[in-house]
PDBML (XML) file of the C-alpha atoms, coordinates in Angstrom:
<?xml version="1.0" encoding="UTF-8" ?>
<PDBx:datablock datablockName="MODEL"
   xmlns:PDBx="http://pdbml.pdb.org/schema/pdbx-v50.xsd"
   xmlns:xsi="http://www.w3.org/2001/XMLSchema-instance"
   xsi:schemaLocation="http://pdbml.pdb.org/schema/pdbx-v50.xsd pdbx-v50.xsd">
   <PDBx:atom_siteCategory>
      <PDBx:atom_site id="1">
         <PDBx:B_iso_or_equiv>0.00</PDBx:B_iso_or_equiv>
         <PDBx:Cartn_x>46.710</PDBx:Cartn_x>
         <PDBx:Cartn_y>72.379</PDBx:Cartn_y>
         <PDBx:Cartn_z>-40.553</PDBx:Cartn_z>
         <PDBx:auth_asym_id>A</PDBx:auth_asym_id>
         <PDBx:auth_atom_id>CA</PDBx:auth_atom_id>
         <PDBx:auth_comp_id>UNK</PDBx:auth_comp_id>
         <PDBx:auth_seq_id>1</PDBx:auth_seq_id>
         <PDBx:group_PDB>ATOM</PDBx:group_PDB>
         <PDBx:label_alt_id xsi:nil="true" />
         <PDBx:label_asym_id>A</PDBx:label_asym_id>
         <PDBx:label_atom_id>CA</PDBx:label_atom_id>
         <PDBx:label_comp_id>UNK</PDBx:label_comp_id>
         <PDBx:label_entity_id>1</PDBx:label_entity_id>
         <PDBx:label_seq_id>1</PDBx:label_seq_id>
         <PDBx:occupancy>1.00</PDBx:occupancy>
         <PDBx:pdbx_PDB_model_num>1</PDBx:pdbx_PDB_model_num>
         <PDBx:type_symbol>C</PDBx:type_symbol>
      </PDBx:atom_site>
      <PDBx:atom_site id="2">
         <PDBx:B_iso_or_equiv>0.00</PDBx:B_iso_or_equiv>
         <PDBx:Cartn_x>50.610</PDBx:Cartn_x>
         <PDBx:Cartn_y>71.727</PDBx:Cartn_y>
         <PDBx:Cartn_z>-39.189</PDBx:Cartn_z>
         <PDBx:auth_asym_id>A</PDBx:auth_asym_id>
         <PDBx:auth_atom_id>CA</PDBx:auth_atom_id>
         <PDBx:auth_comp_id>UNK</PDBx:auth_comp_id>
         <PDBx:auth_seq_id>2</PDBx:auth_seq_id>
         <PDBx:group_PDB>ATOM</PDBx:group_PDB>
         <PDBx:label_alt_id xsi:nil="true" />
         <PDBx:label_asym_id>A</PDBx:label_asym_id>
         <PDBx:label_atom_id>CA</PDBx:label_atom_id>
         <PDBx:label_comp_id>UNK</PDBx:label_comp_id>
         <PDBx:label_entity_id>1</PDBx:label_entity_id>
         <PDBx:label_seq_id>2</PDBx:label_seq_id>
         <PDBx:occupancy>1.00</PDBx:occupancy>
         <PDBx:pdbx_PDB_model_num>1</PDBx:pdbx_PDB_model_num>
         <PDBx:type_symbol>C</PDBx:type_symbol>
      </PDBx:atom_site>
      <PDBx:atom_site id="3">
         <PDBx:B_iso_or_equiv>0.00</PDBx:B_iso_or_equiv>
         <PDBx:Cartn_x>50.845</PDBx:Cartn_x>
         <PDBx:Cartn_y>69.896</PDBx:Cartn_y>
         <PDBx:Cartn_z>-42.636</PDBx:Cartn_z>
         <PDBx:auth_asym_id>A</PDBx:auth_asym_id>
         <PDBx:auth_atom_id>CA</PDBx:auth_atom_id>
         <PDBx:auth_comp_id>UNK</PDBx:auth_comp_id>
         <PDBx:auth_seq_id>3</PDBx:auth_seq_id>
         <PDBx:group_PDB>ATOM</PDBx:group_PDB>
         <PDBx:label_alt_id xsi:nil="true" />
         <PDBx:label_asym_id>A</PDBx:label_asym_id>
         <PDBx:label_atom_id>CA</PDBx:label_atom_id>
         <PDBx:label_comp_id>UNK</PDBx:label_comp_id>
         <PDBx:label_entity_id>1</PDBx:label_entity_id>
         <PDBx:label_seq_id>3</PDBx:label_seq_id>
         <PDBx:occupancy>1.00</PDBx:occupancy>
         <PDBx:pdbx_PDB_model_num>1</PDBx:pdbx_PDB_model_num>
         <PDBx:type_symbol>C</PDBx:type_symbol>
      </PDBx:atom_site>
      <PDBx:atom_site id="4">
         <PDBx:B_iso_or_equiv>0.00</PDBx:B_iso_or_equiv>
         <PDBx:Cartn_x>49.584</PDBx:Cartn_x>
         <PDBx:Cartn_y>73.452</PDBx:Cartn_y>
         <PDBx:Cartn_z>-44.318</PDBx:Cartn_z>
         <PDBx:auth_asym_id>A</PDBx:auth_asym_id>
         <PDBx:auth_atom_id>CA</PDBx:auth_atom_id>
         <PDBx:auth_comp_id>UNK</PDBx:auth_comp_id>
         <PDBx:auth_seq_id>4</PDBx:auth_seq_id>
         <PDBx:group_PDB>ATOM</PDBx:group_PDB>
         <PDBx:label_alt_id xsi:nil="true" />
         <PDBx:label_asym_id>A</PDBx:label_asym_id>
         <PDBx:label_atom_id>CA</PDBx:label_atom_id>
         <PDBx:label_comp_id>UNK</PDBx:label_comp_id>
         <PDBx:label_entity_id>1</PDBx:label_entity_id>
         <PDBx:label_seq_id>4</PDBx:label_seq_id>
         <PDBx:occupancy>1.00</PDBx:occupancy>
         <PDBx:pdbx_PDB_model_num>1</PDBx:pdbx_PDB_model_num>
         <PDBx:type_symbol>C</PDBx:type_symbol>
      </PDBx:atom_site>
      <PDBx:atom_site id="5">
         <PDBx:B_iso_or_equiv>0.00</PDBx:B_iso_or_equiv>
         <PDBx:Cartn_x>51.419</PDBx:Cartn_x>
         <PDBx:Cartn_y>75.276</PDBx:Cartn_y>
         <PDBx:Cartn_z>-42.651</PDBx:Cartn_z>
         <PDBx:auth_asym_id>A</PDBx:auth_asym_id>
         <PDBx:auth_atom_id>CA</PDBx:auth_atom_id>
         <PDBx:auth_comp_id>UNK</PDBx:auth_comp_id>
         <PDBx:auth_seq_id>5</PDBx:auth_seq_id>
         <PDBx:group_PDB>ATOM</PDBx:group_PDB>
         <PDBx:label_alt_id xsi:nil="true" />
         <PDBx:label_asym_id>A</PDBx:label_asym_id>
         <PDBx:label_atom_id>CA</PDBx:label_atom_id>
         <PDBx:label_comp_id>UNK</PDBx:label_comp_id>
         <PDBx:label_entity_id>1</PDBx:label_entity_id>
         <PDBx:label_seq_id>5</PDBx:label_seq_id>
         <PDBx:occupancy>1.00</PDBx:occupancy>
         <PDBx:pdbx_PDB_model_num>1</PDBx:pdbx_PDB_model_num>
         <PDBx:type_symbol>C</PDBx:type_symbol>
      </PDBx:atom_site>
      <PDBx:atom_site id="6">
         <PDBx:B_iso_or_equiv>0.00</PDBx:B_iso_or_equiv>
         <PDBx:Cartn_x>54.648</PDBx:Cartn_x>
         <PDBx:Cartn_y>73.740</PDBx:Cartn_y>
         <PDBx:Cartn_z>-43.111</PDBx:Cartn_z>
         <PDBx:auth_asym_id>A</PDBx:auth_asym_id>
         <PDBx:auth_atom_id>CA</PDBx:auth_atom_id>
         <PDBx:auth_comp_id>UNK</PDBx:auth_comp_id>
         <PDBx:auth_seq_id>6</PDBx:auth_seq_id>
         <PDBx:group_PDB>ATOM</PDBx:group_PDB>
         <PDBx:label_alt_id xsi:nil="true" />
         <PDBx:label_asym_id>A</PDBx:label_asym_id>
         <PDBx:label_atom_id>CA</PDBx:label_atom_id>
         <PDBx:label_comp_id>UNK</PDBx:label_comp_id>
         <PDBx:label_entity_id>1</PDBx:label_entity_id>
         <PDBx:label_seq_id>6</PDBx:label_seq_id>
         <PDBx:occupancy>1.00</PDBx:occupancy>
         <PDBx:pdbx_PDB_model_num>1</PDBx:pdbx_PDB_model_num>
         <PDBx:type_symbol>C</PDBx:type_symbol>
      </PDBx:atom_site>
      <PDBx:atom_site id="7">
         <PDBx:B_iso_or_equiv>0.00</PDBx:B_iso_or_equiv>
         <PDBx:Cartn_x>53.842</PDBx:Cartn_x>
         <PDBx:Cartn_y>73.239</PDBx:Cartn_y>
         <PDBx:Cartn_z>-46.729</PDBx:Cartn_z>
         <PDBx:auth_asym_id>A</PDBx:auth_asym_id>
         <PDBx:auth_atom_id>CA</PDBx:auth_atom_id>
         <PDBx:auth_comp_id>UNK</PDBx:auth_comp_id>
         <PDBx:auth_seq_id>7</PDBx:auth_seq_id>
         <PDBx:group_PDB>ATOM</PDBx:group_PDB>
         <PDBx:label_alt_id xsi:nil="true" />
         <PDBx:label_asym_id>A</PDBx:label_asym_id>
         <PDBx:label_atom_id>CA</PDBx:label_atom_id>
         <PDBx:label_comp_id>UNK</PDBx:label_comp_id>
         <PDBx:label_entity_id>1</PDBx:label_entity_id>
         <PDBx:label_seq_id>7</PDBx:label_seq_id>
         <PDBx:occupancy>1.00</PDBx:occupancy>
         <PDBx:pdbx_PDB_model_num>1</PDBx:pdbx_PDB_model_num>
         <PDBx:type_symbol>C</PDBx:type_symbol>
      </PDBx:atom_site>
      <PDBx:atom_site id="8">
         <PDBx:B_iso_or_equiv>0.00</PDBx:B_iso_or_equiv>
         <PDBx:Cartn_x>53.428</PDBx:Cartn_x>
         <PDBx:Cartn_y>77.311</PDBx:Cartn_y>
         <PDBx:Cartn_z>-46.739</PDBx:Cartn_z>
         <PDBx:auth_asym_id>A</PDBx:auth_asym_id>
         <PDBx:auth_atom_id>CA</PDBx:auth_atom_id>
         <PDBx:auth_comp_id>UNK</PDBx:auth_comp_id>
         <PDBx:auth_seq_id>8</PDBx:auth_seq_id>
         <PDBx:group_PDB>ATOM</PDBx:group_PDB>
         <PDBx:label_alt_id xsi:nil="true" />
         <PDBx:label_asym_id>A</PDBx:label_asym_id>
         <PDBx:label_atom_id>CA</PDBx:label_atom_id>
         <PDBx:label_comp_id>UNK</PDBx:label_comp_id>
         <PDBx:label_entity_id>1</PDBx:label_entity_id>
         <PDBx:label_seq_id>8</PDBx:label_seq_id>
         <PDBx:occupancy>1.00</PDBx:occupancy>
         <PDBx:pdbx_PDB_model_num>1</PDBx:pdbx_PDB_model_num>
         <PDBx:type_symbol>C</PDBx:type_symbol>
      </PDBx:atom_site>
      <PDBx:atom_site id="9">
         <PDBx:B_iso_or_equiv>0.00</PDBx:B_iso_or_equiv>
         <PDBx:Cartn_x>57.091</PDBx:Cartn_x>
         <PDBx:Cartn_y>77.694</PDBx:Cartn_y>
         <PDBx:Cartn_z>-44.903</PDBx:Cartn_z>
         <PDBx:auth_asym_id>A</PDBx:auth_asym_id>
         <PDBx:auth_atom_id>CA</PDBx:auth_atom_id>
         <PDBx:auth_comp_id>UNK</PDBx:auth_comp_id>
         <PDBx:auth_seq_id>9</PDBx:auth_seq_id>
         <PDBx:group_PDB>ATOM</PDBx:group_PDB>
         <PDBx:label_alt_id xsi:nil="true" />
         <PDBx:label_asym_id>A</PDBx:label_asym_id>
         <PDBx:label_atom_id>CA</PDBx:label_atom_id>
         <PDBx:label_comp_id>UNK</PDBx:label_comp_id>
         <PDBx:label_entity_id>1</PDBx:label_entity_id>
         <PDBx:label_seq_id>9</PDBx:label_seq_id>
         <PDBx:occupancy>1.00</PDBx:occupancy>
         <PDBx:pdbx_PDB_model_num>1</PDBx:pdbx_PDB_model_num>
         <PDBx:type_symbol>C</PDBx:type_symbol>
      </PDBx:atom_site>
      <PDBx:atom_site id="10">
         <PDBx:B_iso_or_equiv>0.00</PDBx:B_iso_or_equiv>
         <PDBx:Cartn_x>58.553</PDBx:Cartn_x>
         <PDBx:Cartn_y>75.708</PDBx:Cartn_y>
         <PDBx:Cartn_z>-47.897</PDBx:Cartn_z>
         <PDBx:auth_asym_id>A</PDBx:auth_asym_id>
         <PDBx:auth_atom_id>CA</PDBx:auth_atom_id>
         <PDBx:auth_comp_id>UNK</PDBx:auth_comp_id>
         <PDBx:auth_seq_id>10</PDBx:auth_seq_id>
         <PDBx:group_PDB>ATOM</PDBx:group_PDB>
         <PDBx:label_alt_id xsi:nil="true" />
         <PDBx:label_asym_id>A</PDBx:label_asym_id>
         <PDBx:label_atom_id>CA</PDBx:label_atom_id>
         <PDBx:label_comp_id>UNK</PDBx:label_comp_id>
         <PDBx:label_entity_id>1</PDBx:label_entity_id>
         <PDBx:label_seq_id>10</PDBx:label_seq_id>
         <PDBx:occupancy>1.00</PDBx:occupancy>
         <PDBx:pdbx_PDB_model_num>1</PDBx:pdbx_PDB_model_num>
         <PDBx:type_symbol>C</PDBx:type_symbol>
      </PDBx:atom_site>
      <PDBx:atom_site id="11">
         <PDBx:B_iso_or_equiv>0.00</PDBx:B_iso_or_equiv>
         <PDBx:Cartn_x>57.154</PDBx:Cartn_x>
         <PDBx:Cartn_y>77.108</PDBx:Cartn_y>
         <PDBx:Cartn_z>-50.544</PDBx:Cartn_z>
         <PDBx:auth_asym_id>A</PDBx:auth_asym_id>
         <PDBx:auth_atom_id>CA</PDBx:auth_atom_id>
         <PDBx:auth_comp_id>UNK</PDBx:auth_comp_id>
         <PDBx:auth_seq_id>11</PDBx:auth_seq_id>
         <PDBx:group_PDB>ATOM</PDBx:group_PDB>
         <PDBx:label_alt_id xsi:nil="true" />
         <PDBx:label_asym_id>A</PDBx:label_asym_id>
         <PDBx:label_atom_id>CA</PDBx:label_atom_id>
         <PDBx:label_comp_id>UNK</PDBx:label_comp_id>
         <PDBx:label_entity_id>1</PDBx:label_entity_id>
         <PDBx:label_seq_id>11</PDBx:label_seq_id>
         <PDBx:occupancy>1.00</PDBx:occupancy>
         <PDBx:pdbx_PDB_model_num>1</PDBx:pdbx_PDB_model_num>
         <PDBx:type_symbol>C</PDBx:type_symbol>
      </PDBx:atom_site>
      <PDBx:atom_site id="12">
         <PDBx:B_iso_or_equiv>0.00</PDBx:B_iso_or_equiv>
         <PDBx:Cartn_x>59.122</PDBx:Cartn_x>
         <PDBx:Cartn_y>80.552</PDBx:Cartn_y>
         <PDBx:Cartn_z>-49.555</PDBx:Cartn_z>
         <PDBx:auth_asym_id>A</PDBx:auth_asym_id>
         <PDBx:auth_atom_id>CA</PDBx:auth_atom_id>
         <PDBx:auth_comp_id>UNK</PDBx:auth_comp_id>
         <PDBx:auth_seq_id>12</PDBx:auth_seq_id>
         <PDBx:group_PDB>ATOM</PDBx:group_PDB>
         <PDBx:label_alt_id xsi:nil="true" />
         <PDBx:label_asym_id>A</PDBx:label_asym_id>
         <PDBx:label_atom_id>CA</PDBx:label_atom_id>
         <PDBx:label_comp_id>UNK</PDBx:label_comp_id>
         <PDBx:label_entity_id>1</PDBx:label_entity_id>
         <PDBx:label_seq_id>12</PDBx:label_seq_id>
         <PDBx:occupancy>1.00</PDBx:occupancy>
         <PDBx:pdbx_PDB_model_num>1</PDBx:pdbx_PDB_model_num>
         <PDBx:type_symbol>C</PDBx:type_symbol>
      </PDBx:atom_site>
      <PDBx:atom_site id="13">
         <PDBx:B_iso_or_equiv>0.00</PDBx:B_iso_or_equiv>
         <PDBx:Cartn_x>61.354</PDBx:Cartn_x>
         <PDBx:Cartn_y>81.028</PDBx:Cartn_y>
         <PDBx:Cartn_z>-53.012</PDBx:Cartn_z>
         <PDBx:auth_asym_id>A</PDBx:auth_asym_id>
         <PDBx:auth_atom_id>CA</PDBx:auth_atom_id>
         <PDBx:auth_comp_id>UNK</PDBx:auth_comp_id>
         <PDBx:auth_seq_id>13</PDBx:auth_seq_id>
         <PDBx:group_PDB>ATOM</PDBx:group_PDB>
         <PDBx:label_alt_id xsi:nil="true" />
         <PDBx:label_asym_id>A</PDBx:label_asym_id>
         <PDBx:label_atom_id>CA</PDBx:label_atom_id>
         <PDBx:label_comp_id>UNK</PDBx:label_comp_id>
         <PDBx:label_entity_id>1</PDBx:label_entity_id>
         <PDBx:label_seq_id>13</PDBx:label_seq_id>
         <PDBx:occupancy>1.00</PDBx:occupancy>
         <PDBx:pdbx_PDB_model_num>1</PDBx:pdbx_PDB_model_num>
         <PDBx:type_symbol>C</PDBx:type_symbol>
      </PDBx:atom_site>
      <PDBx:atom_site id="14">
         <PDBx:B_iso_or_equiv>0.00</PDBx:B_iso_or_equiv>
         <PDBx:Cartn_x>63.883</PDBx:Cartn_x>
         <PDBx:Cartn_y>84.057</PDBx:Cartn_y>
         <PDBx:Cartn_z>-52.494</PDBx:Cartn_z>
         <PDBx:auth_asym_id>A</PDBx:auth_asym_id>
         <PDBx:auth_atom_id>CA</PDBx:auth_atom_id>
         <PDBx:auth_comp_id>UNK</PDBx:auth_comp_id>
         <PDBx:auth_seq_id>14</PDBx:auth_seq_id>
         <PDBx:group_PDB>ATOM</PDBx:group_PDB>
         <PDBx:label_alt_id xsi:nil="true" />
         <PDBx:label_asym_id>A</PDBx:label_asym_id>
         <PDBx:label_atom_id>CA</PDBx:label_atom_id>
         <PDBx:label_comp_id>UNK</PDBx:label_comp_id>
         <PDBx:label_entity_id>1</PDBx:label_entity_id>
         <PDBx:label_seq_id>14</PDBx:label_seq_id>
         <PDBx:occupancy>1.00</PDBx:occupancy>
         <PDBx:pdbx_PDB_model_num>1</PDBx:pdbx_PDB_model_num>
         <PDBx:type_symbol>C</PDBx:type_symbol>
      </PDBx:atom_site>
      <PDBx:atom_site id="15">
         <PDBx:B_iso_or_equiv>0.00</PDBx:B_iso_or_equiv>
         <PDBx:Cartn_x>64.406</PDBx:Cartn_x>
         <PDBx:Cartn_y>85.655</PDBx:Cartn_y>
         <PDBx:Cartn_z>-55.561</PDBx:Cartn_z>
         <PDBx:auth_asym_id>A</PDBx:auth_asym_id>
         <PDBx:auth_atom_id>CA</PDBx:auth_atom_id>
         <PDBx:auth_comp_id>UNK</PDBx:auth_comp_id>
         <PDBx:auth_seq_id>15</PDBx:auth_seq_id>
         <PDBx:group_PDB>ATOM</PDBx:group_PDB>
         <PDBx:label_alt_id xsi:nil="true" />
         <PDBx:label_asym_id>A</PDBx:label_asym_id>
         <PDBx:label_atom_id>CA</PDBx:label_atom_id>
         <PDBx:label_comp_id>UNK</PDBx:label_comp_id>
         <PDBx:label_entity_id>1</PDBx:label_entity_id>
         <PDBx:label_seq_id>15</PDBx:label_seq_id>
         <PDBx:occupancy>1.00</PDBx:occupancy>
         <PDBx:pdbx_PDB_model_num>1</PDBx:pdbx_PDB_model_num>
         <PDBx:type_symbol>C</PDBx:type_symbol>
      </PDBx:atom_site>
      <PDBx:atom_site id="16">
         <PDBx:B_iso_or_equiv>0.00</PDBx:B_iso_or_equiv>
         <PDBx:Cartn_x>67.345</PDBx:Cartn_x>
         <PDBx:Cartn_y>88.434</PDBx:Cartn_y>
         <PDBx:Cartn_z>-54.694</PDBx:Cartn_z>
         <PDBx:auth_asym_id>A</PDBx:auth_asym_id>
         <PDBx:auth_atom_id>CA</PDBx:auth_atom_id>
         <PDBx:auth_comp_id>UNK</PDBx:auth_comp_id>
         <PDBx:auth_seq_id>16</PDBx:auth_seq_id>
         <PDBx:group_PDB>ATOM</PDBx:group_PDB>
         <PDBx:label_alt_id xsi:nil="true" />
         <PDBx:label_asym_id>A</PDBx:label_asym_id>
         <PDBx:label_atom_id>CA</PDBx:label_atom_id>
         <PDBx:label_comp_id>UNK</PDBx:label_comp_id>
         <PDBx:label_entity_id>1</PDBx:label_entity_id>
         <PDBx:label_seq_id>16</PDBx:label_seq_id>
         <PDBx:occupancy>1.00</PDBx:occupancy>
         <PDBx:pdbx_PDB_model_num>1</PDBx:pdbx_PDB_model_num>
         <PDBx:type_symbol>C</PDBx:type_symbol>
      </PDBx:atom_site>
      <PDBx:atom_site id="17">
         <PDBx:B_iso_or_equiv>0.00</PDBx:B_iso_or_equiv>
         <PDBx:Cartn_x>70.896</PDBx:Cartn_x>
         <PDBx:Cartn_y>87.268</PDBx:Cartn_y>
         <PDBx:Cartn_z>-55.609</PDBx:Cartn_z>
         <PDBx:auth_asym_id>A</PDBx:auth_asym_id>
         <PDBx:auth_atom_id>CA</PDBx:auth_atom_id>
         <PDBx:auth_comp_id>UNK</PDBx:auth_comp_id>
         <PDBx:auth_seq_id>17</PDBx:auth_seq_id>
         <PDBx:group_PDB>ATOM</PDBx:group_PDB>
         <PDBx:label_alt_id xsi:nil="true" />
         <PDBx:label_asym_id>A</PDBx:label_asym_id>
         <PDBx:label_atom_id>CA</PDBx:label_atom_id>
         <PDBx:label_comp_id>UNK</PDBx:label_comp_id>
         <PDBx:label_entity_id>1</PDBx:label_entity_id>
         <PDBx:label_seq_id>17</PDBx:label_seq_id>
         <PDBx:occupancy>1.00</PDBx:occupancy>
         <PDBx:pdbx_PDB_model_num>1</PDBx:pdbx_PDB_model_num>
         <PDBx:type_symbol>C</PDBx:type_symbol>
      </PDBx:atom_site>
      <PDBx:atom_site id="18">
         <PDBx:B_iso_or_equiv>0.00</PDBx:B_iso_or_equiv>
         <PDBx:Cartn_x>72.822</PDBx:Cartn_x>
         <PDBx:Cartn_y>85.496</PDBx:Cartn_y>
         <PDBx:Cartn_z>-52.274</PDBx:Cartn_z>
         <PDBx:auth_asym_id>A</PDBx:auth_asym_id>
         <PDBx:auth_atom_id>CA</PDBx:auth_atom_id>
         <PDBx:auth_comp_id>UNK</PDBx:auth_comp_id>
         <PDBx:auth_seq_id>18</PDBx:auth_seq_id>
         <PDBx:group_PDB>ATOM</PDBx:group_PDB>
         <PDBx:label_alt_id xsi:nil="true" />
         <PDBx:label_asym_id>A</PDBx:label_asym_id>
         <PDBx:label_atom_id>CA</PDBx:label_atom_id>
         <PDBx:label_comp_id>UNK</PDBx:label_comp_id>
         <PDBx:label_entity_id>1</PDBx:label_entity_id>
         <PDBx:label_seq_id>18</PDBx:label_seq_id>
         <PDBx:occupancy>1.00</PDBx:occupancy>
         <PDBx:pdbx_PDB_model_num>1</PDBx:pdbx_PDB_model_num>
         <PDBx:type_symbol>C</PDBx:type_symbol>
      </PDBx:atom_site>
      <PDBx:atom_site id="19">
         <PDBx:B_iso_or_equiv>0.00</PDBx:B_iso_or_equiv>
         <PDBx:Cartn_x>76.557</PDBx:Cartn_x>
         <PDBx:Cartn_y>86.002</PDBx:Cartn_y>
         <PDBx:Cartn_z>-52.728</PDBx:Cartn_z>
         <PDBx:auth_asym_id>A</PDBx:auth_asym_id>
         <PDBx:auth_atom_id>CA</PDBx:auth_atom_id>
         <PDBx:auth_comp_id>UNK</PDBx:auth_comp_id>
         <PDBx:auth_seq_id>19</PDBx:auth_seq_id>
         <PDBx:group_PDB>ATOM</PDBx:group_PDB>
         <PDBx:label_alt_id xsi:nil="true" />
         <PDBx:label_asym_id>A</PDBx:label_asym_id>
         <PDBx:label_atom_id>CA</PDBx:label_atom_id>
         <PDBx:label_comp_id>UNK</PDBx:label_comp_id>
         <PDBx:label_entity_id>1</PDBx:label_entity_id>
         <PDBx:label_seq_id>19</PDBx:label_seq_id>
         <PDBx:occupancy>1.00</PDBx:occupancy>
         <PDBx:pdbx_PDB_model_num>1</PDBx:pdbx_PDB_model_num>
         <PDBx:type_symbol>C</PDBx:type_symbol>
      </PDBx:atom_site>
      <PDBx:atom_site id="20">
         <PDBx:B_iso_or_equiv>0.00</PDBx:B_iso_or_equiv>
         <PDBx:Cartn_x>78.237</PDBx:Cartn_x>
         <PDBx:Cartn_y>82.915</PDBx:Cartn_y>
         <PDBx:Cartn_z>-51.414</PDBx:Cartn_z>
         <PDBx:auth_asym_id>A</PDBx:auth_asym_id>
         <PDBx:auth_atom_id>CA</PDBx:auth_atom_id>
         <PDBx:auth_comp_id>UNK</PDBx:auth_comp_id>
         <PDBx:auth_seq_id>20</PDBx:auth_seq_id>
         <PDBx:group_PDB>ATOM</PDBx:group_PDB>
         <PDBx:label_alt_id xsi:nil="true" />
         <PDBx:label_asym_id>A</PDBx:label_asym_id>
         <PDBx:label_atom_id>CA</PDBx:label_atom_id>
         <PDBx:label_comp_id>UNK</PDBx:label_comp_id>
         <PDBx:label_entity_id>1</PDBx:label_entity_id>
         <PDBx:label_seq_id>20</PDBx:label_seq_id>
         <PDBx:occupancy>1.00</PDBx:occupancy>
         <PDBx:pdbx_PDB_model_num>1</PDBx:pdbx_PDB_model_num>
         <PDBx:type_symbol>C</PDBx:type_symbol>
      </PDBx:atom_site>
      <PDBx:atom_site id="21">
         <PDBx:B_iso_or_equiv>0.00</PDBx:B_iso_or_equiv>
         <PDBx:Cartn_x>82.325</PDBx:Cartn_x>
         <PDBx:Cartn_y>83.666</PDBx:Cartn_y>
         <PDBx:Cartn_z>-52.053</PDBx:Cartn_z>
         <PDBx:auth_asym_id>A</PDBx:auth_asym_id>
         <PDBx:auth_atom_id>CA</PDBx:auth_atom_id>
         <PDBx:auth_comp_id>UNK</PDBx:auth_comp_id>
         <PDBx:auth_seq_id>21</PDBx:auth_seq_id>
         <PDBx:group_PDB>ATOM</PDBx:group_PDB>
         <PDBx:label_alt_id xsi:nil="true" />
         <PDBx:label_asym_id>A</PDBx:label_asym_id>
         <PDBx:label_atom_id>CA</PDBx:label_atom_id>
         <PDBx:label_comp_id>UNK</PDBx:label_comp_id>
         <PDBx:label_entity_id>1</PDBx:label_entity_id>
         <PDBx:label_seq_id>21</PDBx:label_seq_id>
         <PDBx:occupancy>1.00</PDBx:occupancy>
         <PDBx:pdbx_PDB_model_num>1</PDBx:pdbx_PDB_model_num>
         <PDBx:type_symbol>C</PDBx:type_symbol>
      </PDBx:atom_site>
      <PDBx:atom_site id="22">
         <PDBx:B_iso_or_equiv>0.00</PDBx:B_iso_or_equiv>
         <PDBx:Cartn_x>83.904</PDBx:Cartn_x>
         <PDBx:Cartn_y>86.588</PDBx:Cartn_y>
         <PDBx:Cartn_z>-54.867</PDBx:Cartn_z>
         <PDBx:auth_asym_id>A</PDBx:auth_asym_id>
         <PDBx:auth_atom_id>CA</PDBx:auth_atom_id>
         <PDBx:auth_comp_id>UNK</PDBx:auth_comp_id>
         <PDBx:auth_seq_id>22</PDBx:auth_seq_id>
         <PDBx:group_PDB>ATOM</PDBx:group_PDB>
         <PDBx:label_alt_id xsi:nil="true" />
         <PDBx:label_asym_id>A</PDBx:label_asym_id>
         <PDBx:label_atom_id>CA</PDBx:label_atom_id>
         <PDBx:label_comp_id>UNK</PDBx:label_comp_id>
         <PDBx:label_entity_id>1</PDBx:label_entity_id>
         <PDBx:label_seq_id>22</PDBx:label_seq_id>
         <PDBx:occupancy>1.00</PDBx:occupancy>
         <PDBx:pdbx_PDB_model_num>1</PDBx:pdbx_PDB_model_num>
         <PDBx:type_symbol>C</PDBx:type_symbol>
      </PDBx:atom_site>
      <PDBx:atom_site id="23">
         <PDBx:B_iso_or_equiv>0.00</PDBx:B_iso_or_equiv>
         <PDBx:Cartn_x>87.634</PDBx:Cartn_x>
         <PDBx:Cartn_y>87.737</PDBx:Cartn_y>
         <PDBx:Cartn_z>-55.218</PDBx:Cartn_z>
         <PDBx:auth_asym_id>A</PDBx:auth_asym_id>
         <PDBx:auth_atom_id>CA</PDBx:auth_atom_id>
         <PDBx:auth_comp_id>UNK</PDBx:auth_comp_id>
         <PDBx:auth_seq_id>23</PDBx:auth_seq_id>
         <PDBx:group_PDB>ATOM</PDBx:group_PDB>
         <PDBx:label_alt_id xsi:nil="true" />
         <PDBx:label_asym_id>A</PDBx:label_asym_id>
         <PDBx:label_atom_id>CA</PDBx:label_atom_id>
         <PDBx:label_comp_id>UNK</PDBx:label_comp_id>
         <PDBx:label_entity_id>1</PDBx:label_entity_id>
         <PDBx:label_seq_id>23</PDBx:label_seq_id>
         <PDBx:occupancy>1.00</PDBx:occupancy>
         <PDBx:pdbx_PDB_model_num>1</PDBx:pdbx_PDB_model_num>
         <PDBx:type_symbol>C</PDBx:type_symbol>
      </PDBx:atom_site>
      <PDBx:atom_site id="24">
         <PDBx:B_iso_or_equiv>0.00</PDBx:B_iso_or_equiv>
         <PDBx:Cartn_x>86.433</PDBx:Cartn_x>
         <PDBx:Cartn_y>90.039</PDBx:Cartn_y>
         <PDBx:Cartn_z>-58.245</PDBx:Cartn_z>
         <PDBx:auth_asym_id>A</PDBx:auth_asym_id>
         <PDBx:auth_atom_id>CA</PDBx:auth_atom_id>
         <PDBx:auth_comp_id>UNK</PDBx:auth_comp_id>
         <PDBx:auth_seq_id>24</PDBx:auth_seq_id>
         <PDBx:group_PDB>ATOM</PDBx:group_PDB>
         <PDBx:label_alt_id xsi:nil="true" />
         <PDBx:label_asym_id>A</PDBx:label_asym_id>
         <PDBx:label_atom_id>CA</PDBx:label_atom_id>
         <PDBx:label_comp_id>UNK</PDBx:label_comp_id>
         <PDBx:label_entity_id>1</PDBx:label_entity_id>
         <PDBx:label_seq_id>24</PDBx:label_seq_id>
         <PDBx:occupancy>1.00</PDBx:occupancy>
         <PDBx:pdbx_PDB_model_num>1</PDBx:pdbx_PDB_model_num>
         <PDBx:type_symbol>C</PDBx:type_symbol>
      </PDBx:atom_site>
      <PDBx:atom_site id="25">
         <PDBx:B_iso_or_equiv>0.00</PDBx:B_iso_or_equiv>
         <PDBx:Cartn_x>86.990</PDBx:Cartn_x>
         <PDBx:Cartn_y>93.424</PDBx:Cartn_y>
         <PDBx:Cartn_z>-57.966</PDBx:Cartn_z>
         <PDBx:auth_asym_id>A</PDBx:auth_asym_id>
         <PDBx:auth_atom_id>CA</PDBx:auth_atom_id>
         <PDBx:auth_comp_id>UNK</PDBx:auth_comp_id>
         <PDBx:auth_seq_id>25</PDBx:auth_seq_id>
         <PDBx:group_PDB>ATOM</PDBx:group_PDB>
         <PDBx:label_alt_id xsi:nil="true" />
         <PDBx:label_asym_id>A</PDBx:label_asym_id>
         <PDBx:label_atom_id>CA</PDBx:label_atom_id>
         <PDBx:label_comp_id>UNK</PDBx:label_comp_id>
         <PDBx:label_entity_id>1</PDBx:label_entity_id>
         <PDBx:label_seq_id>25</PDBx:label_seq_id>
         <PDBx:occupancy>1.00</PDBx:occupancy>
         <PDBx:pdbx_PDB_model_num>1</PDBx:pdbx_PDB_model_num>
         <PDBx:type_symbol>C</PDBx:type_symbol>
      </PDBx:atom_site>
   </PDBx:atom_siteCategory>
</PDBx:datablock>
């Protein structure tokens, strides 16, 4: 069940965009 359940917390996929570093306007 541990093994499930970390299987499950790595499986979470986010699909927004994650800005990391811009100098655009």
């Amino acid at each position: 069940r541990k093994q499930e359940s970390v299987d499950d917390i790595k499986k979470i996929v986010h699909t927004y965009p994650l800005l990391r570093h811009t100098d655009m306007s």
